[in-house]
C-alpha atoms as a PDB file:
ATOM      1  CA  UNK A   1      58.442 337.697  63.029  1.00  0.00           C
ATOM      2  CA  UNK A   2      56.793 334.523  64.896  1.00  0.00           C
ATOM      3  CA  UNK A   3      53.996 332.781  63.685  1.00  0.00           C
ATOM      4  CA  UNK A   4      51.789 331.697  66.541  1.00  0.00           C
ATOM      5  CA  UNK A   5      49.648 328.786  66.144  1.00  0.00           C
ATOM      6  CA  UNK A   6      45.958 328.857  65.954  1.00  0.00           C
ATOM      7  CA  UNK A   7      43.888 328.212  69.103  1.00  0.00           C
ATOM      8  CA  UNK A   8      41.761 325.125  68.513  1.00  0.00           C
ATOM      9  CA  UNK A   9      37.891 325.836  68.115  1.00  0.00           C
ATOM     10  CA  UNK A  10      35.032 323.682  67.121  1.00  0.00           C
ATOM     11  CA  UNK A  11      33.734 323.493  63.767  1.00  0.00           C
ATOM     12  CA  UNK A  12      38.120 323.745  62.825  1.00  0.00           C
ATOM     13  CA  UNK A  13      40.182 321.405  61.859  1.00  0.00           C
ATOM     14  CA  UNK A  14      42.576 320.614  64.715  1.00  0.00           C
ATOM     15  CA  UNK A  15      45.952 318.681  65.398  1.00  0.00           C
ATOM     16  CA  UNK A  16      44.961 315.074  64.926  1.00  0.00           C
ATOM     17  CA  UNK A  17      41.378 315.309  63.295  1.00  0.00           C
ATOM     18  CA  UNK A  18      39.879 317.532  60.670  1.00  0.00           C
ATOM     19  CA  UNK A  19      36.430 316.472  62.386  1.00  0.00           C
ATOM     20  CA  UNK A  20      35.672 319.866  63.859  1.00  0.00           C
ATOM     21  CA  UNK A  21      33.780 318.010  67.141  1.00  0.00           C
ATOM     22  CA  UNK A  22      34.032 320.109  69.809  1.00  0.00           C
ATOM     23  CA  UNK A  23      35.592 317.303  71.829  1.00  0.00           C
ATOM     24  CA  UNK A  24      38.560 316.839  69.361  1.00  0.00           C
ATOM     25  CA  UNK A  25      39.044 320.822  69.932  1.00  0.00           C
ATOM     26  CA  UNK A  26      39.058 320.718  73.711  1.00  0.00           C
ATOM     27  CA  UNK A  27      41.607 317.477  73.974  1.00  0.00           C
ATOM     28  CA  UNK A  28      43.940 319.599  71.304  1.00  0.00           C
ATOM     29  CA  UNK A  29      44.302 322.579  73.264  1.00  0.00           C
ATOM     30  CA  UNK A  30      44.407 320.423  77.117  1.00  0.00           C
ATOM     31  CA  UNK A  31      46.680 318.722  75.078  1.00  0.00           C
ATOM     32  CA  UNK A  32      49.244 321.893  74.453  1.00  0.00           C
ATOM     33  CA  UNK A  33      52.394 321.928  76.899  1.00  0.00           C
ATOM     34  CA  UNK A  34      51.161 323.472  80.132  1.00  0.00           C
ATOM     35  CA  UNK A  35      47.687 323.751  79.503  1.00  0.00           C
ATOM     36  CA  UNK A  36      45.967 321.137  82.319  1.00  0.00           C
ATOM     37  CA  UNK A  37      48.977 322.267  84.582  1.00  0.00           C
ATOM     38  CA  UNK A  38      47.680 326.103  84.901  1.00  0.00           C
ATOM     39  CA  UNK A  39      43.810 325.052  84.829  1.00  0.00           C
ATOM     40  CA  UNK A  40      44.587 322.854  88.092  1.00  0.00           C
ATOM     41  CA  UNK A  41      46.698 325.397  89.679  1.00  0.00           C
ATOM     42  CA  UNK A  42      43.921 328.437  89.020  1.00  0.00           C
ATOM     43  CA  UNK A  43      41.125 325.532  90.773  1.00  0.00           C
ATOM     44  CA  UNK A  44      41.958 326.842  94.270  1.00  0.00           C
ATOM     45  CA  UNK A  45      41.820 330.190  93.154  1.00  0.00           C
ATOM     46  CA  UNK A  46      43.352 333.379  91.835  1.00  0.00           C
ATOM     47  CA  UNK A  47      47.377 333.185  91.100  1.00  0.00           C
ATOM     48  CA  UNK A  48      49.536 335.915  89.501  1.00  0.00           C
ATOM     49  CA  UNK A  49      52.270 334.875  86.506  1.00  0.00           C
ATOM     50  CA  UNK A  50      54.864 334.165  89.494  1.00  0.00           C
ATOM     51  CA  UNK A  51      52.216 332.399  90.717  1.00  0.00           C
ATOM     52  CA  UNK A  52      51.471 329.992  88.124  1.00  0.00           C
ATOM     53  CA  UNK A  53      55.425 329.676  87.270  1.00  0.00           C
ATOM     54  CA  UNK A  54      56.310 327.772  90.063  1.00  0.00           C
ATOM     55  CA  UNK A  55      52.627 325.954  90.170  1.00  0.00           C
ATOM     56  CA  UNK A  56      52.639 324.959  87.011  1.00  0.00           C
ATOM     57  CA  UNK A  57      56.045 323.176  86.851  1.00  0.00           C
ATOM     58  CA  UNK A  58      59.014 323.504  84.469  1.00  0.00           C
ATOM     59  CA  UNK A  59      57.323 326.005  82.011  1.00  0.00           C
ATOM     60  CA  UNK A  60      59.206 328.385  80.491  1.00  0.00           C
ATOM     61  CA  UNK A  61      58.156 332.459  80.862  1.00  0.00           C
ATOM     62  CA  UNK A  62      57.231 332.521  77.075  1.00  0.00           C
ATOM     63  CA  UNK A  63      55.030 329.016  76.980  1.00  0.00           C
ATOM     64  CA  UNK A  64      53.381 330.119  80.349  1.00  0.00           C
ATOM     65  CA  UNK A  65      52.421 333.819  78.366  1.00  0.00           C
ATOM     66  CA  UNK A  66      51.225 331.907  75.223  1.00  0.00           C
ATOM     67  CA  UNK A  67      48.998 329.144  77.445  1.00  0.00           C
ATOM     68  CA  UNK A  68      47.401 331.831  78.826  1.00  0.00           C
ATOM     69  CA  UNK A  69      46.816 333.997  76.335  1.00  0.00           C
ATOM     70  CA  UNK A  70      45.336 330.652  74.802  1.00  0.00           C
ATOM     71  CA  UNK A  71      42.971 329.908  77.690  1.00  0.00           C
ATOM     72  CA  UNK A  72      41.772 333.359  77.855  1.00  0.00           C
ATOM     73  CA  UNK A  73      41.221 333.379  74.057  1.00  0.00           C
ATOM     74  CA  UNK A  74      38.796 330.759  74.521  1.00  0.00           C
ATOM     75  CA  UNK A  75      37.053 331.917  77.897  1.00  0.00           C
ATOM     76  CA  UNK A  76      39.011 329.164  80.256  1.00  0.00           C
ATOM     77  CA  UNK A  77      40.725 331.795  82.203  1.00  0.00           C
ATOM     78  CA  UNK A  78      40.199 335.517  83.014  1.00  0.00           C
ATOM     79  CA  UNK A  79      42.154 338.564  85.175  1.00  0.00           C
ATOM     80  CA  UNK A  80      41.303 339.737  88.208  1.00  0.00           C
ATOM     81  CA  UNK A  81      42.543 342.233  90.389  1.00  0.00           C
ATOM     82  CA  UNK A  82      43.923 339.110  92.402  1.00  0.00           C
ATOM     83  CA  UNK A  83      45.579 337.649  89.168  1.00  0.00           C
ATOM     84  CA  UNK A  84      44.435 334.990  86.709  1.00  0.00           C
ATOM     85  CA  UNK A  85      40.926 333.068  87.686  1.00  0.00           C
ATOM     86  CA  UNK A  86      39.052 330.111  85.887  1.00  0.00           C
ATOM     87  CA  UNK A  87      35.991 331.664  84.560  1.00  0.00           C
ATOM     88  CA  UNK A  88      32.933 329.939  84.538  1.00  0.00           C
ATOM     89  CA  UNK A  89      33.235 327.769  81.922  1.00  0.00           C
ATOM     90  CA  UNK A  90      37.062 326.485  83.018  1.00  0.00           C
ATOM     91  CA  UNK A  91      35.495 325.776  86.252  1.00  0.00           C
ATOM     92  CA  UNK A  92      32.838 323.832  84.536  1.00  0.00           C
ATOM     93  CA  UNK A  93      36.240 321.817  82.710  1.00  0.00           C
ATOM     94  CA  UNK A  94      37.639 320.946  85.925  1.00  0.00           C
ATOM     95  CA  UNK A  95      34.651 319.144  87.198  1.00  0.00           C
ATOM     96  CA  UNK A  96      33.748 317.423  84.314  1.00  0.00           C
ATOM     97  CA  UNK A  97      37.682 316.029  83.648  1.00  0.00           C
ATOM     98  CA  UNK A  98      37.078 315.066  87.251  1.00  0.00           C
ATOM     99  CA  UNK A  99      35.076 311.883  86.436  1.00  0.00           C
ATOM    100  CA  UNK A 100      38.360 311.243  83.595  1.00  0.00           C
ATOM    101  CA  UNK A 101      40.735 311.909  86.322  1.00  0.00           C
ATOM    102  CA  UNK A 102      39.111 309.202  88.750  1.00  0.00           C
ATOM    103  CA  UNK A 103      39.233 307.031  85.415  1.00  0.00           C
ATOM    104  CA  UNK A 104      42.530 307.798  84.734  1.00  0.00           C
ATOM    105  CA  UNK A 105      43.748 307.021  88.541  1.00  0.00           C
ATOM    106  CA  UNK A 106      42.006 303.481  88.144  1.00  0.00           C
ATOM    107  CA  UNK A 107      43.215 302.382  85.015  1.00  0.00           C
ATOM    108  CA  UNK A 108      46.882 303.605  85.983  1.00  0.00           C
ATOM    109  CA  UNK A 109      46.491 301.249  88.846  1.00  0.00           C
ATOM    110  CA  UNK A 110      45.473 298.376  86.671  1.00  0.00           C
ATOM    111  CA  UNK A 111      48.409 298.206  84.875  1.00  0.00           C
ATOM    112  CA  UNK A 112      50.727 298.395  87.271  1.00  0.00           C
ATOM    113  CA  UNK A 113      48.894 297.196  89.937  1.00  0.00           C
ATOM    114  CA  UNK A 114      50.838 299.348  92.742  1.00  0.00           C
ATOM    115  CA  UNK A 115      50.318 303.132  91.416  1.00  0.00           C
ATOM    116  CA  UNK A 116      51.527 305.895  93.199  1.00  0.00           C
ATOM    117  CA  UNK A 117      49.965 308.606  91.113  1.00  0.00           C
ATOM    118  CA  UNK A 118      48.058 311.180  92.869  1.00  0.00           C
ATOM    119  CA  UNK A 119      44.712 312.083  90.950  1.00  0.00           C
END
């Protein structure tokens, strides 16, 4: 038998800080292999598993199932009758990492000064 690990929640100690902030939580779990890919691929809508496997990149059948299973846990991502959605709330993620991804694009920039990176 597998043990699967926890989903990070506030007021828990997570990977990297036994704080419990809800922040430290949230950058834990974006932080897990495949997480920020499927939340970008569900922002332009509903996609089925096949779906997501070839938007999401090189994840694995298994890693995709446990991601999602993840998200849903904590209320990032629902079902449909169209396939997997962003609820609400993972809708509310994407536009506030949105301001971080701008950031993100900028600083990458400064350090190279010739970045290619598409936000």
């Amino acid at each position: 038998m597998t043990t699967r690990r926890s989903v990070p929640r506030p007021g828990a100690p997570v990977r990297g800080s036994r704080s419990g902030r809800p922040i430290m939580a949230v950058l834990d779990l974006l932080g897990r292999r495949g997480a920020l890919s499927v939340l970008v691929s569900l922002q332009h809508g509903p996609a089925t598993f096949r779906d997501l496997q070839d938007l999401a990149g090189d994840l694995s059948a298994s890693t995709l199932n446990t991601r999602l299973k993840d998200l849903r846990e904590v209320g990032l991502v629902g079902r449909s009758d169209a396939g997997y959605v962003l609820t609400a709330d993972g809708n509310d993620l994407i536009e506030a990492g949105q301001p971080l991804l701008r950031w993100a694009t900028r600083w990458a920039a400064s350090m190279d000064g010739t970045s290619t990176v598409d936000p």
